[in-house]
Protein backbone atom coordinates (compact mmCIF):
# COMPACT_ATOMS: atom_id res chain seq x y z
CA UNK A 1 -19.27 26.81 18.97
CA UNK A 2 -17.86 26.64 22.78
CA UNK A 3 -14.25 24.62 24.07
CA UNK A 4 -12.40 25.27 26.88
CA UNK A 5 -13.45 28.65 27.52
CA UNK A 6 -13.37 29.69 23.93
CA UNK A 7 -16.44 30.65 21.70
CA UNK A 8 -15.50 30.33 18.09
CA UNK A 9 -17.01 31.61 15.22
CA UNK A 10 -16.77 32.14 11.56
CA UNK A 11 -17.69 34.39 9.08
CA UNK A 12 -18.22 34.20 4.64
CA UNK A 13 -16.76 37.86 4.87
CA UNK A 14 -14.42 39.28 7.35
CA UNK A 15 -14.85 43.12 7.33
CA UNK A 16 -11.37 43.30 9.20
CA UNK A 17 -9.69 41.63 6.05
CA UNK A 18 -8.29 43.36 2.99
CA UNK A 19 -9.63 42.87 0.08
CA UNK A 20 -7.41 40.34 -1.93
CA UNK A 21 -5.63 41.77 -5.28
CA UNK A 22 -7.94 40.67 -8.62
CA UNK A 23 -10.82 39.13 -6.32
CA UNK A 24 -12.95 41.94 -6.93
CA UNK A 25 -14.95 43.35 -3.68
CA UNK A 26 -15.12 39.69 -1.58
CA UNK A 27 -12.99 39.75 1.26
CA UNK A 28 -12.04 36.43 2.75
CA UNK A 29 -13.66 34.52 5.32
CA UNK A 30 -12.31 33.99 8.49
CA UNK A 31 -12.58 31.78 11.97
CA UNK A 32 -12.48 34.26 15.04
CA UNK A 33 -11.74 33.02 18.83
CA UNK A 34 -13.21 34.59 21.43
CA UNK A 35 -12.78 34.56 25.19
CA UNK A 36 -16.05 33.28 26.85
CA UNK A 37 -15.46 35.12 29.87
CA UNK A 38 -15.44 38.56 28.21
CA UNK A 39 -15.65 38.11 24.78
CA UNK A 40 -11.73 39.23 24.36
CA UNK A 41 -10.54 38.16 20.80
CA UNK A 42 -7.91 35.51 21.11
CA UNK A 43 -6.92 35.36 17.09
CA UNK A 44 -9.08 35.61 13.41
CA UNK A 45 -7.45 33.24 10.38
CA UNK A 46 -8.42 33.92 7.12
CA UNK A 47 -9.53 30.79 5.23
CA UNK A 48 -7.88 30.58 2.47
CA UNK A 49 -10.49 30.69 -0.39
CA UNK A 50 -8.81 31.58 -3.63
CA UNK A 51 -11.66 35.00 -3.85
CA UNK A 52 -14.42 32.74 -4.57
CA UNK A 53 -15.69 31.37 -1.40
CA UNK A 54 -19.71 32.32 -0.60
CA UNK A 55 -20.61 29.45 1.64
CA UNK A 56 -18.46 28.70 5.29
CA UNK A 57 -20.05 25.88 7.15
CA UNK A 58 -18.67 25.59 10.90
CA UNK A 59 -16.51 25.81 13.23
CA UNK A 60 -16.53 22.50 14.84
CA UNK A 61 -14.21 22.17 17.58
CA UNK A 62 -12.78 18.63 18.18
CA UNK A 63 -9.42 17.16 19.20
CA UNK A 64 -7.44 20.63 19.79
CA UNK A 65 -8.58 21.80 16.67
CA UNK A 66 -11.60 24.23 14.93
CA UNK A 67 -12.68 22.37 11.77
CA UNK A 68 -14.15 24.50 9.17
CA UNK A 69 -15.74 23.90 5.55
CA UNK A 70 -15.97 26.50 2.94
CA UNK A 71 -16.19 26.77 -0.62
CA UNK A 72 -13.19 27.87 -2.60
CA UNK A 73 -12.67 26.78 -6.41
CA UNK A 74 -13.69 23.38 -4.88
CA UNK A 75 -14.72 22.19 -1.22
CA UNK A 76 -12.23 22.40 1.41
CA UNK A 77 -11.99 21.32 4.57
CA UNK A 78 -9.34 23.31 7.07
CA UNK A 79 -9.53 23.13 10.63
CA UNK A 80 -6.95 25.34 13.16
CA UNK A 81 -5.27 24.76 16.29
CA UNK A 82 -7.66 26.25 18.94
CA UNK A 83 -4.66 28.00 20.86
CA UNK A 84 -3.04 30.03 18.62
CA UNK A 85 -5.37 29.78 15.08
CA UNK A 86 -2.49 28.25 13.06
CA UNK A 87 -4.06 26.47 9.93
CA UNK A 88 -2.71 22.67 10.20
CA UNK A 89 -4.64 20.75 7.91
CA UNK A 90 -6.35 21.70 4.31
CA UNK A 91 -7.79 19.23 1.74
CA UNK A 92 -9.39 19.72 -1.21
CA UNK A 93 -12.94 17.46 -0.34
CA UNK A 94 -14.14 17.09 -3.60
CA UNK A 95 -17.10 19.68 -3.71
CA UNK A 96 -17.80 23.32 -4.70
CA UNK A 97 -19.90 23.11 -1.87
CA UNK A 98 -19.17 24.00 1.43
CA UNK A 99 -19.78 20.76 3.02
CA UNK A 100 -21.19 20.44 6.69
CA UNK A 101 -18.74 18.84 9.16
CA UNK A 102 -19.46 16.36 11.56
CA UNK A 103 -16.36 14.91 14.07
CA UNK A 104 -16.46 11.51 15.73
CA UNK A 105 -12.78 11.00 17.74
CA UNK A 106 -10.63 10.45 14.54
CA UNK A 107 -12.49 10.64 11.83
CA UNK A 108 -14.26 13.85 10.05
CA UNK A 109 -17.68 13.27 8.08
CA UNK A 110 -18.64 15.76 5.54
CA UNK A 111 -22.30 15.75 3.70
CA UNK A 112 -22.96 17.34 0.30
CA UNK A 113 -26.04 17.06 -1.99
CA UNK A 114 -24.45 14.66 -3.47
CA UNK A 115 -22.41 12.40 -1.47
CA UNK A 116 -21.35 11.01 1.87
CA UNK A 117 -17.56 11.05 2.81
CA UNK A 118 -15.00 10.54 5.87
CA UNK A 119 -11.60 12.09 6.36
CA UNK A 120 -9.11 11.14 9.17
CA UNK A 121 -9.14 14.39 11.30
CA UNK A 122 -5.79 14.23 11.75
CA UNK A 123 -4.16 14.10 8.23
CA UNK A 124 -6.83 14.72 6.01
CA UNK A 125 -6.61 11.25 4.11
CA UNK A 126 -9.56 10.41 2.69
CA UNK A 127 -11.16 7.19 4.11
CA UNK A 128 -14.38 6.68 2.59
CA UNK A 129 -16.99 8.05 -0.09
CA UNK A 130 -20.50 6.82 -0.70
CA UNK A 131 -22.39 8.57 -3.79
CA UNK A 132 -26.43 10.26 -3.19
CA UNK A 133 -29.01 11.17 -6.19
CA UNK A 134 -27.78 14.26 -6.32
CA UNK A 135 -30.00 17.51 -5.03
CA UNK A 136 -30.14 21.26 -4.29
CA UNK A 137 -30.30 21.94 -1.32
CA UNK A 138 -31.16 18.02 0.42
CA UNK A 139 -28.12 17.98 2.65
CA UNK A 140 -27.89 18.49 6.23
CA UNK A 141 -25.32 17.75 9.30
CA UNK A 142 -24.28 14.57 9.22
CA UNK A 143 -25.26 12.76 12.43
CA UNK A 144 -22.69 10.04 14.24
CA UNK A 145 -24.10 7.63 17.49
CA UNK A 146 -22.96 4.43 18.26
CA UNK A 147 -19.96 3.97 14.95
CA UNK A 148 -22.99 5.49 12.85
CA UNK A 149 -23.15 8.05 10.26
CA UNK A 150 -26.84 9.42 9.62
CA UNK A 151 -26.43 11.10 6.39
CA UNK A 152 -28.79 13.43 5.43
CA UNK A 153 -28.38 14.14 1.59
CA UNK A 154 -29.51 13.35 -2.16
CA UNK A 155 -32.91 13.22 -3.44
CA UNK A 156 -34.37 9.82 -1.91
CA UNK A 157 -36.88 9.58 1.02
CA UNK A 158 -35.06 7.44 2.55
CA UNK A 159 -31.54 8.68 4.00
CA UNK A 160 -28.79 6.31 4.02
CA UNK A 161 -26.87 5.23 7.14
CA UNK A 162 -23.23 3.48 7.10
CA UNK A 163 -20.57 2.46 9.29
CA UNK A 164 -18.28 5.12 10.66
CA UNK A 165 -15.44 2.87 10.38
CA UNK A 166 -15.35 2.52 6.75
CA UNK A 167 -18.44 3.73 4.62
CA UNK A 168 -20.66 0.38 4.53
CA UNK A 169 -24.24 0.89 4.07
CA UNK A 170 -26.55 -0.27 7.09
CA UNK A 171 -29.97 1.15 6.09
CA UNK A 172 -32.08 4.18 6.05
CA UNK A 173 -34.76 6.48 7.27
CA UNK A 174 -37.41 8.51 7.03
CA UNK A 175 -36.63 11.85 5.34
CA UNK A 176 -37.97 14.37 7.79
CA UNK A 177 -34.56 16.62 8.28
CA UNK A 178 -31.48 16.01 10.58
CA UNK A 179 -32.12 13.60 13.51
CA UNK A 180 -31.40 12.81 16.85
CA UNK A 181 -30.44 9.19 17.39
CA UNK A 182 -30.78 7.29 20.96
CA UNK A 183 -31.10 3.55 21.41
CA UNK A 184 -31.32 3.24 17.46
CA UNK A 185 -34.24 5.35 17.44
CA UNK A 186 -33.91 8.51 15.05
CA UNK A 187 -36.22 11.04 16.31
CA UNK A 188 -36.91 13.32 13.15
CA UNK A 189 -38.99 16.97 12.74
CA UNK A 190 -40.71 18.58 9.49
CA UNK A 191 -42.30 21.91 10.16
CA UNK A 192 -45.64 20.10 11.40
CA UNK A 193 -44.89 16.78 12.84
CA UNK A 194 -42.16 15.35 14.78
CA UNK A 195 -41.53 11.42 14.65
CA UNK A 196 -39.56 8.54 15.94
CA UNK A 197 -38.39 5.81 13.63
CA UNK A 198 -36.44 2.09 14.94
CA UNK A 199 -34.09 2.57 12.84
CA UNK A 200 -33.72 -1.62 12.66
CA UNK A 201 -37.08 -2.26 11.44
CA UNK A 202 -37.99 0.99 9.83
CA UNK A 203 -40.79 1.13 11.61
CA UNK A 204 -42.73 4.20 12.83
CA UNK A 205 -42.68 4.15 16.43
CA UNK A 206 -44.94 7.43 16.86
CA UNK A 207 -45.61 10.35 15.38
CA UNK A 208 -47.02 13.84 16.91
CA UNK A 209 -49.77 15.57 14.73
CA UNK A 210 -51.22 19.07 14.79
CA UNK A 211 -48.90 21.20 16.52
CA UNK A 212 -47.62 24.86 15.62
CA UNK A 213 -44.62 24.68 13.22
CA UNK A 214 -41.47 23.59 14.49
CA UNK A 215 -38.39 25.80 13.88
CA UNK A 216 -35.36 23.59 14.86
CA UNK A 217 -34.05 20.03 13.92
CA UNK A 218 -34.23 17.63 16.14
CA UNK A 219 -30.66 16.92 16.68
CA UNK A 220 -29.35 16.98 20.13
């Protein structure tokens, strides 16, 4: 992830972190800056992820800061000054999942299999939570346009979408994997067709057939 003339990165393992005493052989995870103009490291901050963490799921940069997720005992969500790497905000967000971040000005969305939730970027307070049918692996970035959240998560074929502001339900979609939304059109892509969807009516707007497998999301 690039802001102001930093690349950012992170890592499950950091091979320039000791191992932690009685974690076994996992070393911690960690998010690394990097100067974009010759790749100079600026600072690495371990996460702190109490020797259990497999799954990091960032950085996003937003507001100053580098929010990460990653999976410790529970969910957490940390994010870091993007100056000097100091950790300034880290909440337990209700998952042993890392959860994938999404920021929209002041408020952080997080997916999971299993839920739907917002966090005010600032403090951490939680704002909002809406529950899924639970799944492995259904859960994508989170997608915000327009005071939207495009949730893609649980087990439905039919995604929900709710107000940024506070959680309410609006709709859904087509399941086809995370979108990209313009003029309340979600354009959506499976690994053989690629689809847009008015997202008031729920109807199909088009739909491209037959072409080589797609590789990428459609998000943008």
């Amino acid at each position: 992830a690039y802001a102001n003339g930093t690349v950012f990165v992170a890592a499950n393992q950091d091979p320039a972190l000791p191992i932690p005493p009685g974690t076994g052989t996992r070393r911690p995870g960690s998010v690394q800056a990097y100067a974009a103009t010759d790749g100079a490291l600026r600072w690495r901050a371990p996460l702190e992820q109490n020797g259990t963490a497999t799954d990091v799921v960032g950085p996003v940069p937003a507001n100053g800061r580098v929010y990460v997720s990653a999976r410790t005992a529970v969910g957490t969500l940390q994010a870091f000054d993007q100056v000097t790497g100091n950790r300034d905000l880290f909440i337990d967000a209700g998952s042993g999942s890392a959860r994938w971040p999404a920021v929209s000005g002041s408020t952080v969305v997080l997916t999971t299999p299993c839920d739907t939730s917002a966090f005010d970027a600032a403090t951490g307070a939680s704002l909002w939570l809406q529950a899924a049918s639970c799944s492995t692996g259904n859960t994508g970035i989170p997608v915000v346009a327009d005071g939207v959240v495009y949730s893609v998560t649980g087990t439905t074929e039919s995604p929900d979408f709710y107000l940024l502001a506070d959680g309410s339900p609006l709709g859904t979609y087509p399941r086809d994997g995370i979108p990209a939304i313009t003029d309340r059109v979600a354009v959506t892509t499976t690994a053989f067709r690629m689809r847009a969807v008015d997202l008031a009516t729920s109807t199909e707007l088009w739909r491209a057939l037959d072409r080589p497998p797609l590789q990428s999301y459609a998000i943008g």
